[in-house]
C-alpha atoms as a PDB file:
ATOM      1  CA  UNK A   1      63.747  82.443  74.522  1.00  0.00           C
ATOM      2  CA  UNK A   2      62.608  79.977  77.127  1.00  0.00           C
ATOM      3  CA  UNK A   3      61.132  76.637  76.268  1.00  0.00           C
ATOM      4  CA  UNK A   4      58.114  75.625  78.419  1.00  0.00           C
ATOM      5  CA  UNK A   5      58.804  72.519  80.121  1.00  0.00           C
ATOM      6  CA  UNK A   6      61.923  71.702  77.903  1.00  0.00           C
ATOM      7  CA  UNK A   7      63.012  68.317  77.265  1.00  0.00           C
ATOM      8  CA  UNK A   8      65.937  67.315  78.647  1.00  0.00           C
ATOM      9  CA  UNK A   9      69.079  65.225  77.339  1.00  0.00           C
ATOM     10  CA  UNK A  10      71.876  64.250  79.607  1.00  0.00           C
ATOM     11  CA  UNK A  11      74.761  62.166  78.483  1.00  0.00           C
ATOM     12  CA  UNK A  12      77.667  60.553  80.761  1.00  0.00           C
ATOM     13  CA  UNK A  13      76.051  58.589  84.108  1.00  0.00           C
ATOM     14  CA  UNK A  14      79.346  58.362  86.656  1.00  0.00           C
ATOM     15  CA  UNK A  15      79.197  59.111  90.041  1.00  0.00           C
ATOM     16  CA  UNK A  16      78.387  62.694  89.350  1.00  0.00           C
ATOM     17  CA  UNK A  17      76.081  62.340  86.387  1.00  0.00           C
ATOM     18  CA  UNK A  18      73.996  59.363  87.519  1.00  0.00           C
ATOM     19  CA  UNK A  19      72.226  61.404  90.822  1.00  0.00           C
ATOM     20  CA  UNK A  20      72.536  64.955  88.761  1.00  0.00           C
ATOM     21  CA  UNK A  21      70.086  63.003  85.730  1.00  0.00           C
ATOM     22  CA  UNK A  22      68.102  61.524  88.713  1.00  0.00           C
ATOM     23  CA  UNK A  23      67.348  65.093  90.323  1.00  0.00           C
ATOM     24  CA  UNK A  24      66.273  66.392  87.086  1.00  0.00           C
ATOM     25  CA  UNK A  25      63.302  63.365  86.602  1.00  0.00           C
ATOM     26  CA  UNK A  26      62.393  64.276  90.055  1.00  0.00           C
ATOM     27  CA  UNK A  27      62.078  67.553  89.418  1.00  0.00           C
ATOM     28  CA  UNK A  28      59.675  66.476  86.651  1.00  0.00           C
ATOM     29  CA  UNK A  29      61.466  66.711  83.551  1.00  0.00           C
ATOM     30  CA  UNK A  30      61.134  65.190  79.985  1.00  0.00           C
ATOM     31  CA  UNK A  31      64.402  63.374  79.982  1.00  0.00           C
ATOM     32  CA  UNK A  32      66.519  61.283  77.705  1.00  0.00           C
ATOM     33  CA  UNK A  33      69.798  59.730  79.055  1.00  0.00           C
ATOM     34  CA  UNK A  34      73.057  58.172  76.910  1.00  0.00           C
ATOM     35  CA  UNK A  35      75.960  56.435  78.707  1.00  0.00           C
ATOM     36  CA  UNK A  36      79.062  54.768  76.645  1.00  0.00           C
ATOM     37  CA  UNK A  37      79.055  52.136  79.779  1.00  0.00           C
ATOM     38  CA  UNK A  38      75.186  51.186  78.759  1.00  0.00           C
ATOM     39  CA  UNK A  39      74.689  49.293  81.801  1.00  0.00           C
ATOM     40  CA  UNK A  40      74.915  52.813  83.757  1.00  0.00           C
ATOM     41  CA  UNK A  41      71.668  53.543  81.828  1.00  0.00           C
ATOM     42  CA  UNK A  42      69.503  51.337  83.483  1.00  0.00           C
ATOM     43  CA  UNK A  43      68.715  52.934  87.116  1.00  0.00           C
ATOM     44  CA  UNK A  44      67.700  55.961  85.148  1.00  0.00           C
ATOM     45  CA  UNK A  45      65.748  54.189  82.494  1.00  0.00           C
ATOM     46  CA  UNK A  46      64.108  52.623  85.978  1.00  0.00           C
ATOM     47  CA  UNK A  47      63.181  55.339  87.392  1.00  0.00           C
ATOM     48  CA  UNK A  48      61.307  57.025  84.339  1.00  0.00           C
ATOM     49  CA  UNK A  49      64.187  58.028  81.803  1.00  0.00           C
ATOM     50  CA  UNK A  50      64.021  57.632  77.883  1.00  0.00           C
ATOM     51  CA  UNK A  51      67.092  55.425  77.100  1.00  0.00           C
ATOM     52  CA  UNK A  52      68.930  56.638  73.267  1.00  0.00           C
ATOM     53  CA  UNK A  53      71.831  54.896  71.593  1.00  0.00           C
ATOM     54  CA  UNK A  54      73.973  57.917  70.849  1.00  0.00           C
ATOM     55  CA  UNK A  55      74.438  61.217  71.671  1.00  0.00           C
ATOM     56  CA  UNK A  56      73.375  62.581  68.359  1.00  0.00           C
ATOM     57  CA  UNK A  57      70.087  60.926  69.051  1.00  0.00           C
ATOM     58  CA  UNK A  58      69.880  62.318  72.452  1.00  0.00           C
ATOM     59  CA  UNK A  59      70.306  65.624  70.901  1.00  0.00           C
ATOM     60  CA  UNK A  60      67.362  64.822  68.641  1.00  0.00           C
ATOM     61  CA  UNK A  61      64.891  64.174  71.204  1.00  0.00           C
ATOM     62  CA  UNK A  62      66.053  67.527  73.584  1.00  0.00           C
ATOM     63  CA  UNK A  63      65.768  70.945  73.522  1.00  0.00           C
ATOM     64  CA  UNK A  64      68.966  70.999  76.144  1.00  0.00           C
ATOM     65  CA  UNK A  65      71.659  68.727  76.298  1.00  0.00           C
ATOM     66  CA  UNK A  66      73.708  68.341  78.714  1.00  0.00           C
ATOM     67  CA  UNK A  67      77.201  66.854  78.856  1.00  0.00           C
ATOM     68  CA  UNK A  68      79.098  65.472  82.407  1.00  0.00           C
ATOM     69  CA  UNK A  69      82.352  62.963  81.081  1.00  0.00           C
ATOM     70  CA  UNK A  70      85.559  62.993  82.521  1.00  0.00           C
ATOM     71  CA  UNK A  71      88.350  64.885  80.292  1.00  0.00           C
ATOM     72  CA  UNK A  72      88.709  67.135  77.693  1.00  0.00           C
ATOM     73  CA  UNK A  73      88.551  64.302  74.478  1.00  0.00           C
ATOM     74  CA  UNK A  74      85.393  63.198  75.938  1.00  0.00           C
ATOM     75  CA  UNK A  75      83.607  66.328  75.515  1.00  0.00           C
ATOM     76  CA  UNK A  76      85.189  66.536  71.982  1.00  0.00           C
ATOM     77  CA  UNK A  77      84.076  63.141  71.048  1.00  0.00           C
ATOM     78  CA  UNK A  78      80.398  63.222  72.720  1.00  0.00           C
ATOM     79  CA  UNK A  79      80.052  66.886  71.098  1.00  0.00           C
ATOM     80  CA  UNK A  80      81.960  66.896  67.898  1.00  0.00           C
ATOM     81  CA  UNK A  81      82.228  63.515  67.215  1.00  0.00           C
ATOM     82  CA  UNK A  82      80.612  60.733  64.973  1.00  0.00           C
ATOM     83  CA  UNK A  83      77.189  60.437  66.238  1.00  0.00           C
ATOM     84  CA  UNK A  84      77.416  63.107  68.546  1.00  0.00           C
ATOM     85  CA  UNK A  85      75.516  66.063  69.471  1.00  0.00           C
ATOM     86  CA  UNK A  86      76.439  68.667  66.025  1.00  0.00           C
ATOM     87  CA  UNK A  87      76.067  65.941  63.750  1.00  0.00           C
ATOM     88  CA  UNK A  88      72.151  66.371  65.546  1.00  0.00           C
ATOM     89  CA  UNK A  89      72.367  70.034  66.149  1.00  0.00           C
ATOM     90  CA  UNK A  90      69.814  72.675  65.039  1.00  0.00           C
ATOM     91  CA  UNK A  91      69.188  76.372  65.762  1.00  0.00           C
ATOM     92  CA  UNK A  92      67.665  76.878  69.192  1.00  0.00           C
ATOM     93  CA  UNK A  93      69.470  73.973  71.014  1.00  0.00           C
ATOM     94  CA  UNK A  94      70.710  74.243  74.139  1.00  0.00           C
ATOM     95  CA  UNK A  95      74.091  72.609  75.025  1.00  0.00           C
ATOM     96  CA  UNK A  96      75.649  72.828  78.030  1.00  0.00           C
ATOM     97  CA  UNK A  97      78.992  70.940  78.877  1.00  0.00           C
ATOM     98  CA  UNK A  98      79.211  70.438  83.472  1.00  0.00           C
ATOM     99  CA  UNK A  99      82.372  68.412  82.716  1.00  0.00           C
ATOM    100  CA  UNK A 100      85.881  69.851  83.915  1.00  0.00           C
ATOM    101  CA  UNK A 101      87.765  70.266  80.697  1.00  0.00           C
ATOM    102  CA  UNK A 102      90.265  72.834  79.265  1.00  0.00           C
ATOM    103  CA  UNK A 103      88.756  76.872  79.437  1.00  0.00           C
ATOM    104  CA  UNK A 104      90.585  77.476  75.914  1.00  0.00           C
ATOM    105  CA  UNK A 105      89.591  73.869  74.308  1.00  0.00           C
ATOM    106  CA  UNK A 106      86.034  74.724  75.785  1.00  0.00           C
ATOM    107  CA  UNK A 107      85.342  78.052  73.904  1.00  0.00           C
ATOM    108  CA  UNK A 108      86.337  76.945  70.939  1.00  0.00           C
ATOM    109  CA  UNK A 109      83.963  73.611  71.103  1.00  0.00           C
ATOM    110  CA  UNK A 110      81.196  76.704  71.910  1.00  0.00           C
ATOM    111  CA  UNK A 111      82.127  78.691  68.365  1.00  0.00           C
ATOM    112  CA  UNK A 112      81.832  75.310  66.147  1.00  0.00           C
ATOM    113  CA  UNK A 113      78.344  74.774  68.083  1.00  0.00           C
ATOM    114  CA  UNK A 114      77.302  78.360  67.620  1.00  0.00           C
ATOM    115  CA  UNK A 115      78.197  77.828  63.887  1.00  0.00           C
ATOM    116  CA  UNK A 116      75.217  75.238  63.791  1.00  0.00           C
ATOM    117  CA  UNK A 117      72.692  78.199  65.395  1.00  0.00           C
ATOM    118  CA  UNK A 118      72.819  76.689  69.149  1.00  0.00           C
ATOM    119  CA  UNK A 119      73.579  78.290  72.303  1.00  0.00           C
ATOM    120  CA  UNK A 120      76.805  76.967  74.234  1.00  0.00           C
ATOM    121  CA  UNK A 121      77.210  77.438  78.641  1.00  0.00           C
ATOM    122  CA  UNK A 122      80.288  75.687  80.506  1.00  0.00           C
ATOM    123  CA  UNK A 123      78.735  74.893  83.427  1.00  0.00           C
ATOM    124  CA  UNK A 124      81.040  72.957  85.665  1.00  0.00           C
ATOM    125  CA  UNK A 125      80.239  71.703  89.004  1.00  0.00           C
ATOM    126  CA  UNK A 126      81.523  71.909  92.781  1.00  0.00           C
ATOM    127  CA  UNK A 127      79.957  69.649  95.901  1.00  0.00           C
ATOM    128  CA  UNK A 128      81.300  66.428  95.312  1.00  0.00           C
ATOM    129  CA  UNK A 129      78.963  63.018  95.035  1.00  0.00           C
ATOM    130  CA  UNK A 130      77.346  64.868  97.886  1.00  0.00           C
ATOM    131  CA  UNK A 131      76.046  67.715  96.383  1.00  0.00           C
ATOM    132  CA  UNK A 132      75.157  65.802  93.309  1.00  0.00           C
ATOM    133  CA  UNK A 133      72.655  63.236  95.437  1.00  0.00           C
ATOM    134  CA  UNK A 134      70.929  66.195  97.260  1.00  0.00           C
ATOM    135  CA  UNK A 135      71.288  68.563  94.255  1.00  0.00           C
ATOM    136  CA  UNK A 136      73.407  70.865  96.295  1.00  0.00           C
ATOM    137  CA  UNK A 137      76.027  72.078  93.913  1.00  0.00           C
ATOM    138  CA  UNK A 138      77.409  74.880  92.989  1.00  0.00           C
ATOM    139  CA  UNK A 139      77.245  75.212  89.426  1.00  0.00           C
ATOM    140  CA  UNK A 140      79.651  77.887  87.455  1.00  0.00           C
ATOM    141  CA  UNK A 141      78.347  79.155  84.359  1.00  0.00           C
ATOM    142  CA  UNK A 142      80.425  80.774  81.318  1.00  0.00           C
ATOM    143  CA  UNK A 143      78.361  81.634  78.390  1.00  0.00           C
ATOM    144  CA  UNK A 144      75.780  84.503  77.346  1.00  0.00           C
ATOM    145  CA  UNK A 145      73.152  85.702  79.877  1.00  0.00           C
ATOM    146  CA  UNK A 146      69.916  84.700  77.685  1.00  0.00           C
ATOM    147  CA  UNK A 147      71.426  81.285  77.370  1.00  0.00           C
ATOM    148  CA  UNK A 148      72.392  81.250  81.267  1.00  0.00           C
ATOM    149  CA  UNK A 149      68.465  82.464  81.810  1.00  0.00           C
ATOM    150  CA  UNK A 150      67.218  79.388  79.609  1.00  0.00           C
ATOM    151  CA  UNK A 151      69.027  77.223  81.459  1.00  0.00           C
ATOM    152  CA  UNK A 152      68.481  78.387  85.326  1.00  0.00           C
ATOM    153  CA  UNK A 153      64.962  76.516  86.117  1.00  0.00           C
ATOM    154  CA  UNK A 154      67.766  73.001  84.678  1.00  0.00           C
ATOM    155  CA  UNK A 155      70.116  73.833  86.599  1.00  0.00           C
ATOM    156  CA  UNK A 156      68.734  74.589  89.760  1.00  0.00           C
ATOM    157  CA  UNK A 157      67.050  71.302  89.371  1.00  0.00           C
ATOM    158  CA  UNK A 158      70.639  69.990  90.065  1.00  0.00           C
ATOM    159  CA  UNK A 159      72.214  73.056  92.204  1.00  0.00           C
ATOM    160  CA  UNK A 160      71.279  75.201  95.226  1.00  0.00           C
ATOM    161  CA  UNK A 161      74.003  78.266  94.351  1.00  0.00           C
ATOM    162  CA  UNK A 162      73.922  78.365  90.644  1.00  0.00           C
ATOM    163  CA  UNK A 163      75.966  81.743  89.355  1.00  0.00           C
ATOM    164  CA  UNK A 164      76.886  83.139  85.971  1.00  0.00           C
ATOM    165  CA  UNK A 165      80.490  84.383  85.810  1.00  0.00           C
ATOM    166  CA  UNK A 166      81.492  85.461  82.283  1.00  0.00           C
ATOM    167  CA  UNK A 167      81.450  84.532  78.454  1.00  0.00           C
ATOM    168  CA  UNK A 168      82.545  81.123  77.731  1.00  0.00           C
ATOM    169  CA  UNK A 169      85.495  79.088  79.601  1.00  0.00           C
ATOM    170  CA  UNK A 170      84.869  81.399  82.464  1.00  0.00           C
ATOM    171  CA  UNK A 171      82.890  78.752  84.156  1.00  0.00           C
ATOM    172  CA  UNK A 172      86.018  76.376  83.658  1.00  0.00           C
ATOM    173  CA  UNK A 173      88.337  78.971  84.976  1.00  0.00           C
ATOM    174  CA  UNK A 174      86.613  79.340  87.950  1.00  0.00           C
ATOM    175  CA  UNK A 175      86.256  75.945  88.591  1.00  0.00           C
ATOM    176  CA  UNK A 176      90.203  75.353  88.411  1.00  0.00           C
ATOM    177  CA  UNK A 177      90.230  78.160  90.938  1.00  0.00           C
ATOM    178  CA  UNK A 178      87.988  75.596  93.275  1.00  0.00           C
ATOM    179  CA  UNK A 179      89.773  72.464  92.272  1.00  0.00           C
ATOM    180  CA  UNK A 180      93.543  74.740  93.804  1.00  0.00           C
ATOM    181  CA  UNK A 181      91.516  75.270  96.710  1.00  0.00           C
ATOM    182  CA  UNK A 182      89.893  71.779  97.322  1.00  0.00           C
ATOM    183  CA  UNK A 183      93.663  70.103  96.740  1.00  0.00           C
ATOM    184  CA  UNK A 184      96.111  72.529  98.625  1.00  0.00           C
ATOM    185  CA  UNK A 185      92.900  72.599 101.592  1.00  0.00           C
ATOM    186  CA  UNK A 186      93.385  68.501 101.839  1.00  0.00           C
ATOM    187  CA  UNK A 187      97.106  68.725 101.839  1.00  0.00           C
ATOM    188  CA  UNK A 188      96.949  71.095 105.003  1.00  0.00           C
ATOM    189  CA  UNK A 189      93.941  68.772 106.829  1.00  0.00           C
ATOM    190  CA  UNK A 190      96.189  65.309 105.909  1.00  0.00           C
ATOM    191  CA  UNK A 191      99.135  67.211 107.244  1.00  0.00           C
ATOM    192  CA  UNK A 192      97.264  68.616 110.433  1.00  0.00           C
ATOM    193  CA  UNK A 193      95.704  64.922 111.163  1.00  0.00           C
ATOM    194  CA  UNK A 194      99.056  63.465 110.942  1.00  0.00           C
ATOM    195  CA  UNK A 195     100.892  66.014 113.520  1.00  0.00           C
ATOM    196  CA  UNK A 196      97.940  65.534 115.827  1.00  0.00           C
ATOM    197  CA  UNK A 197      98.198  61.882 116.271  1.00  0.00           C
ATOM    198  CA  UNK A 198     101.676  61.876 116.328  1.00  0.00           C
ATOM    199  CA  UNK A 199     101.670  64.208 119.214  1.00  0.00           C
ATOM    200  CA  UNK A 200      98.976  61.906 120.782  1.00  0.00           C
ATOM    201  CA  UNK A 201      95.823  63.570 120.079  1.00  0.00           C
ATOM    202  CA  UNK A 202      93.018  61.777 118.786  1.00  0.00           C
ATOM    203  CA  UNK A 203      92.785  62.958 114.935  1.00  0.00           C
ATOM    204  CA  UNK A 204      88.975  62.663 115.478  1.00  0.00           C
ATOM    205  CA  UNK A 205      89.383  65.183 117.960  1.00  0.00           C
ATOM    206  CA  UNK A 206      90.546  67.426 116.076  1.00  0.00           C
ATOM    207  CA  UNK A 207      87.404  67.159 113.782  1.00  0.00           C
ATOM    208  CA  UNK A 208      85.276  68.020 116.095  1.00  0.00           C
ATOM    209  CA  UNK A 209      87.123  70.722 118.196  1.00  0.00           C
ATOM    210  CA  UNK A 210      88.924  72.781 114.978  1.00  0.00           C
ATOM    211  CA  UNK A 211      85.854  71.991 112.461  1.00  0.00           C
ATOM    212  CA  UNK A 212      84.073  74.937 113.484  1.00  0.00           C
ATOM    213  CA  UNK A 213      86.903  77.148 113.857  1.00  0.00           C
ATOM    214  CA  UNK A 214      89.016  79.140 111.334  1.00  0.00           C
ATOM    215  CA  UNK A 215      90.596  75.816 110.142  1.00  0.00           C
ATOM    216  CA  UNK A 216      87.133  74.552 109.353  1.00  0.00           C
ATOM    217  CA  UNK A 217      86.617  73.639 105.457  1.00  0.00           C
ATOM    218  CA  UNK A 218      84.103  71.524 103.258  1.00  0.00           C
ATOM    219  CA  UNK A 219      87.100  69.028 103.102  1.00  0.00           C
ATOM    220  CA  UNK A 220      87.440  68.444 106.869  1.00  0.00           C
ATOM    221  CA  UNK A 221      83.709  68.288 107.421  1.00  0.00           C
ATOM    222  CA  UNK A 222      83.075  65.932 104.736  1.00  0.00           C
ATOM    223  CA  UNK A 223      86.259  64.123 104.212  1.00  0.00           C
ATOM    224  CA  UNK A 224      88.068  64.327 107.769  1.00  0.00           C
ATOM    225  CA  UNK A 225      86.448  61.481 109.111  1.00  0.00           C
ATOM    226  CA  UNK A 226      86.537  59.036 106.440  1.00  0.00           C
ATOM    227  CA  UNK A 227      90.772  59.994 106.527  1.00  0.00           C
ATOM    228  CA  UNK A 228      90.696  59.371 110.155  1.00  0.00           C
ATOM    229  CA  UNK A 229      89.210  55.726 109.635  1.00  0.00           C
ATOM    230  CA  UNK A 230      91.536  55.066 106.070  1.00  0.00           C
ATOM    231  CA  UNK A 231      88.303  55.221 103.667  1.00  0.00           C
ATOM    232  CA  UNK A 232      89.465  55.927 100.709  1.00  0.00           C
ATOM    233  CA  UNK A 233      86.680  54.924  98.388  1.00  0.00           C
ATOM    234  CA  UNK A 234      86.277  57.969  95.680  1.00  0.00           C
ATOM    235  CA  UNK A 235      83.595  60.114  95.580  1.00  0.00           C
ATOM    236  CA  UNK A 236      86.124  61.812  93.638  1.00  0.00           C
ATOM    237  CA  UNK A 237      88.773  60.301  92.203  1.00  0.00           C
ATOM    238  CA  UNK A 238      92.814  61.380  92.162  1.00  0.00           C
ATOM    239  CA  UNK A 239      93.165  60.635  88.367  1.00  0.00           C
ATOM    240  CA  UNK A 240      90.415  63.373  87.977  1.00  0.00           C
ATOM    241  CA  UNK A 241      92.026  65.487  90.197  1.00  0.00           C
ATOM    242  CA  UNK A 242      95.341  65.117  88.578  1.00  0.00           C
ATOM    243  CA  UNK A 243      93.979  66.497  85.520  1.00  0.00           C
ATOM    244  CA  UNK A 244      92.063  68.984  86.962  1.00  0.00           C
ATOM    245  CA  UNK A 245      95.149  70.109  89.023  1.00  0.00           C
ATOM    246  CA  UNK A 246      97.326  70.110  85.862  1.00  0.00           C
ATOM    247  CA  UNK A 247      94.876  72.244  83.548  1.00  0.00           C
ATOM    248  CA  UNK A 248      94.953  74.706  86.326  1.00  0.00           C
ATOM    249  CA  UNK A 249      98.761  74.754  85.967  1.00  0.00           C
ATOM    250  CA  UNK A 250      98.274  74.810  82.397  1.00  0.00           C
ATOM    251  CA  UNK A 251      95.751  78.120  82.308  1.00  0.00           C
ATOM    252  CA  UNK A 252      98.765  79.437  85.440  1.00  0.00           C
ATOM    253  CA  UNK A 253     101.449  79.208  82.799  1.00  0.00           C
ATOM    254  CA  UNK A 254      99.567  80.707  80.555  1.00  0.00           C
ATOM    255  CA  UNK A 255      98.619  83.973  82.285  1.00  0.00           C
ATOM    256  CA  UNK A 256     102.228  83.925  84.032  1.00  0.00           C
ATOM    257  CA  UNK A 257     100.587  83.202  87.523  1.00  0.00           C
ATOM    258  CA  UNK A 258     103.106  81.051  90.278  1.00  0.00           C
ATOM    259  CA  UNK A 259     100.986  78.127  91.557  1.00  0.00           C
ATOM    260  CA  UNK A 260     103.637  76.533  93.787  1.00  0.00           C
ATOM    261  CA  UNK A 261     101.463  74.455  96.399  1.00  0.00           C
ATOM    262  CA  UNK A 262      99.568  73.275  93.523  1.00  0.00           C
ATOM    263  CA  UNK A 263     102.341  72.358  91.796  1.00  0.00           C
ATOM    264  CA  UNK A 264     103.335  70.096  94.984  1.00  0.00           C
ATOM    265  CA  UNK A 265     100.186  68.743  95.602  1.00  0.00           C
ATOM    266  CA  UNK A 266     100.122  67.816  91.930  1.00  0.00           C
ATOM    267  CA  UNK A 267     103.384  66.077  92.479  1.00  0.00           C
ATOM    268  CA  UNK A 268     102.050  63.956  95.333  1.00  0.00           C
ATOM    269  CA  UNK A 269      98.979  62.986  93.674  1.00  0.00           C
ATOM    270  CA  UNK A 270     101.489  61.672  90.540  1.00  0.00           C
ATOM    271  CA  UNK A 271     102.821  59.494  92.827  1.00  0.00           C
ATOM    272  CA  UNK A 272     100.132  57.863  94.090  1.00  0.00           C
ATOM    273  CA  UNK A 273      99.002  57.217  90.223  1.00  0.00           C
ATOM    274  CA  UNK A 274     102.342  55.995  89.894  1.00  0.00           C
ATOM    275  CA  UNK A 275     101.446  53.137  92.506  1.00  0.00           C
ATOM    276  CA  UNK A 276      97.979  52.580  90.713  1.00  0.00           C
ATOM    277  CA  UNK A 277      96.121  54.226  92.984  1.00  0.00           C
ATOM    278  CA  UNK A 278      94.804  56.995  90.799  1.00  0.00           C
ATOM    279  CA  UNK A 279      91.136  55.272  91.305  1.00  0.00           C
ATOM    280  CA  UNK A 280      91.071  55.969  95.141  1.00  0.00           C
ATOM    281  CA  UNK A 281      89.402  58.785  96.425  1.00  0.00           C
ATOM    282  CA  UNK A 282      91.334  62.289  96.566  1.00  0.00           C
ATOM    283  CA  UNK A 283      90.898  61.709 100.361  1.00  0.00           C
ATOM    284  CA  UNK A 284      93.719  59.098  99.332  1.00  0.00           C
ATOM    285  CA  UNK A 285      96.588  62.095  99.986  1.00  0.00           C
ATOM    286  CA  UNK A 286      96.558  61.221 103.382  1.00  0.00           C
ATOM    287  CA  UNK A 287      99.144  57.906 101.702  1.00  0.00           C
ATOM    288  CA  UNK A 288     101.489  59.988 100.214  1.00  0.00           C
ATOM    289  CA  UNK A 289     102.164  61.667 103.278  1.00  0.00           C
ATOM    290  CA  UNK A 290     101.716  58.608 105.554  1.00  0.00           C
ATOM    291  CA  UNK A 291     105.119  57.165 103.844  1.00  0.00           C
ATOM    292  CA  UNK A 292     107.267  60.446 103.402  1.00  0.00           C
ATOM    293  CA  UNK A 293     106.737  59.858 107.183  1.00  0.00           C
ATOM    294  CA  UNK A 294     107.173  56.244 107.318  1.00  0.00           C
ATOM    295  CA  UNK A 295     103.974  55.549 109.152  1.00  0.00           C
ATOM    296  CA  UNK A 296     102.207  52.610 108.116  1.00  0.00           C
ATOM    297  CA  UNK A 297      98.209  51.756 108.642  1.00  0.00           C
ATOM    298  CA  UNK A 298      95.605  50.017 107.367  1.00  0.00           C
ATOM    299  CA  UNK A 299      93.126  51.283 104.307  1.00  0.00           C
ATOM    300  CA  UNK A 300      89.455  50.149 104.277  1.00  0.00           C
ATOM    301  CA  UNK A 301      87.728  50.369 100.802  1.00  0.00           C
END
């Protein structure tokens, strides 16, 4: 059943969770915010936003709660952990994880919740810092349809193509599926910028004249230029990526499915973590490839 006007918990403020919480107080709900970085808290507590000391007490003041961490044991520890949102659970609650975590891991997090009488979506997210700040995202939902219902009017708050694709870990399988294509689209738009200004064609150029063509992608459009100029600043970040790239490998081994460019662009991405660059911005390929080719330039921030 859907809550009137139901108050809102939202744990984990990083670049994707901090504008996501923002568009939901603009969109005029009751909401209560948790970070484990508590300085994060403050813009939102700013702008309008109850401020709690724990998860478990954001999950007292909310009738949805909404997780958006980084990894797999950060879901575990926000959700199952000391303080965290079962040890505040009740029938009726709402919780719905938009982090990228393991499809297997994540159903089983949804029985012990269910155990406690709540309701349990994997809702993870595609649109980049982007989408987040204009609440443009596409949001992937695994999870029963009342609960998916319950949740739309939150959701869209945050998301302009939100879609229900299955029971739970659904929504993470899909989003693997988008994670392949971001990472093997970049490897083919560093490799194309490369051969064009080698062969003495202005890489912008090739932004603007293939961008609305069948090469065109989100990736080119959005990233090309700031790979052009060496702006690697994340708006997401390779060491995300990486594990993204390596639970899709994970659920491919699994189901007995080949996954050979992603295995590659995996590879790449290793290396650059190797060199302590796994904070840059997945943009950031573009340096992998600029010394397999022995081409050296300069990086802004």
């Amino acid at each position: 059943m859907r809550v009137a006007n139901p108050r809102v918990g939202f744990i984990g403020l990083g670049i994707m969770g901090r504008p996501m919480a923002e568009n939901l107080l603009k969109a005029g709900f009751s909401l209560t915010v948790y970070n484990r970085t508590r300085s994060k808290e403050k813009p939102l507590a700013d702008a309008g936003a109850a401020v709690a000391a724990s998860a478990g007490e954001v999950t007292a003041r909310s009738d949805i709660v909404i997780s958006m961490v980084p990894d797999t044991p950060d879901v575990e520890a926000v959700l199952l952990g000391s303080n965290g949102v079962r040890d505040a659970a009740r029938p009726g609650l709402l919780v719905i994880d938009m982090s990228t975590v393991s499809p297997s891991r994540e159903r089983e997090m949804a029985a012990i919740l269910e155990k406690e009488g709540c309701e349990f979506l994997d809702a993870p997210v595609t649109g980049g810092d982007v989408g987040a700040r204009q609440a443009s995202l596409t949001i992937m939902v695994g999870g029963k349809a009342s609960a998916f219902e319950k949740a739309l009017p939150v959701l869209r708050a945050m998301g302009k193509s939100v879609h229900h694709v299955g029971p739970n870990g659904s929504g993470q399988s899909l989003k693997l599926c988008n994670q392949i294509l971001c990472a093997v689209t970049m490897m083919g738009l560093c490799e194309a910028l490369l051969l064009a200004d080698q062969a003495g064609i202005d890489p912008s150029r090739l932004l603007s004249v293939l961008g609305g063509g069948a090469g065109g992608s989100w990736q080119l459009t959005n990233l090309g230029p700031k790979i052009v100029r060496r702006e690697l600043s994340p708006g997401f970040m390779i060491r995300l990526m990486q594990k993204d790239l390596l639970l899709a490998q994970e659920l491919g081994g699994r189901l007995k499915v080949p996954l050979a460019a992603t295995a590659l662009v995996q590879q790449l991405y290793r290396g650059l973590e190797a060199s302590g660059e796994g904070e840059l911005g997945t943009q950031a390929l573009i340096l992998a490839l600029d010394r397999l080719g022995g081409f050296k330039r300069e990086t802004s921030s």
